[in-house]
Protein backbone atom coordinates (compact mmCIF):
# COMPACT_ATOMS: atom_id res chain seq x y z
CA UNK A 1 35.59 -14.01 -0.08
CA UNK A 2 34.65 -12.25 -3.62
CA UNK A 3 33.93 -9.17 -4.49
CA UNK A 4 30.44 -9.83 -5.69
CA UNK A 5 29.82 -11.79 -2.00
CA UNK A 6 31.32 -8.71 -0.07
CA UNK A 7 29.13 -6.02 -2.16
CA UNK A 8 26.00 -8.10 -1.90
CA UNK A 9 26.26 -8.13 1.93
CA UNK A 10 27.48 -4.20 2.32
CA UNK A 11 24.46 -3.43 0.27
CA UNK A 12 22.36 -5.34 2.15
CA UNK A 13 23.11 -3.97 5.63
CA UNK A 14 22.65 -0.43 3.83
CA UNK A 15 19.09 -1.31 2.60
CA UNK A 16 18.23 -2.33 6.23
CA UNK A 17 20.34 0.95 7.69
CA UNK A 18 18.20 3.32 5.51
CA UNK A 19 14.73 2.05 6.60
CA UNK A 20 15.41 1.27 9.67
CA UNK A 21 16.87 5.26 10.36
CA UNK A 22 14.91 6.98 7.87
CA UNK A 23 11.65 9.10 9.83
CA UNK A 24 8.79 7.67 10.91
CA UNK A 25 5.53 8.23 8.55
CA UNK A 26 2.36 9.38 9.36
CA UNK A 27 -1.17 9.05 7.98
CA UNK A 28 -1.95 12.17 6.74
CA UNK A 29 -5.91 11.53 8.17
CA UNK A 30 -5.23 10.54 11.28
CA UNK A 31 -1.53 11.12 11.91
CA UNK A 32 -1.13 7.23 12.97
CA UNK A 33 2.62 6.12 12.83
CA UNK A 34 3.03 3.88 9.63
CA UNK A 35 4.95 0.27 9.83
CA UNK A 36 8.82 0.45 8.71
CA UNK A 37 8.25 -2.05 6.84
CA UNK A 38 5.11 -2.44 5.05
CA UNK A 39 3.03 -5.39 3.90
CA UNK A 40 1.32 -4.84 1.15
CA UNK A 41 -2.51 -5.17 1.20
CA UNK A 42 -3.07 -5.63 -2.59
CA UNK A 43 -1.39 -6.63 -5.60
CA UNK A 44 -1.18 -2.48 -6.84
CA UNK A 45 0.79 -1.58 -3.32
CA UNK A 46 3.09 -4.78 -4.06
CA UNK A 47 3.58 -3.40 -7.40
CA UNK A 48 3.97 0.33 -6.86
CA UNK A 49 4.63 0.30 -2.95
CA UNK A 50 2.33 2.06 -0.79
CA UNK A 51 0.22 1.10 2.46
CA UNK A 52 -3.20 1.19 4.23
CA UNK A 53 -4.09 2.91 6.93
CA UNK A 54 -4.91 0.54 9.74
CA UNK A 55 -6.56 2.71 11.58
CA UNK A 56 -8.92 5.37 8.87
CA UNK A 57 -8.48 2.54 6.22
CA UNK A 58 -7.07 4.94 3.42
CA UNK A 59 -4.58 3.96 0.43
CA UNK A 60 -1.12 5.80 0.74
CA UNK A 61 1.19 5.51 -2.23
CA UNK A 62 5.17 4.77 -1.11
CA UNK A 63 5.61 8.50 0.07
CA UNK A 64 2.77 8.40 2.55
CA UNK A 65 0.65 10.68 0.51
CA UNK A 66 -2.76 9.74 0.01
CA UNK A 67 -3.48 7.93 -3.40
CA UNK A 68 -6.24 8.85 -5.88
């Protein structure tokens, strides 16, 4: 195997480590538990990252704060 294969993989299985054990977020609103992984809703969260609430509807930027 190469090097390049072997580091692509190891880096992979980190991405998925971190956001798979890094804490749950909550909607600052209503304190609903946030998806893991999100899906963005518009083309500015696929862009800049960020989520909306499912359940009060309000635009979080990627750190779960609320976006103006």
């Amino acid at each position: 195997m190469s090097p390049a294969l072997v580091g692509g993989i190891a880096g992979g299985v980190a991405v998925l480590l971190i956001g798979l054990l890094s804490p749950a977020r909550k909607c600052p609103d209503c304190g609903t538990a946030l998806p893991k992984f999100r899906t963005p809703g518009n083309a500015k969260q696929a862009m800049l990252g960020g989520w909306t609430c499912p359940k009060c509807g309000i635009e979080l930027d990627r750190k779960g704060r609320k976006r103006r």
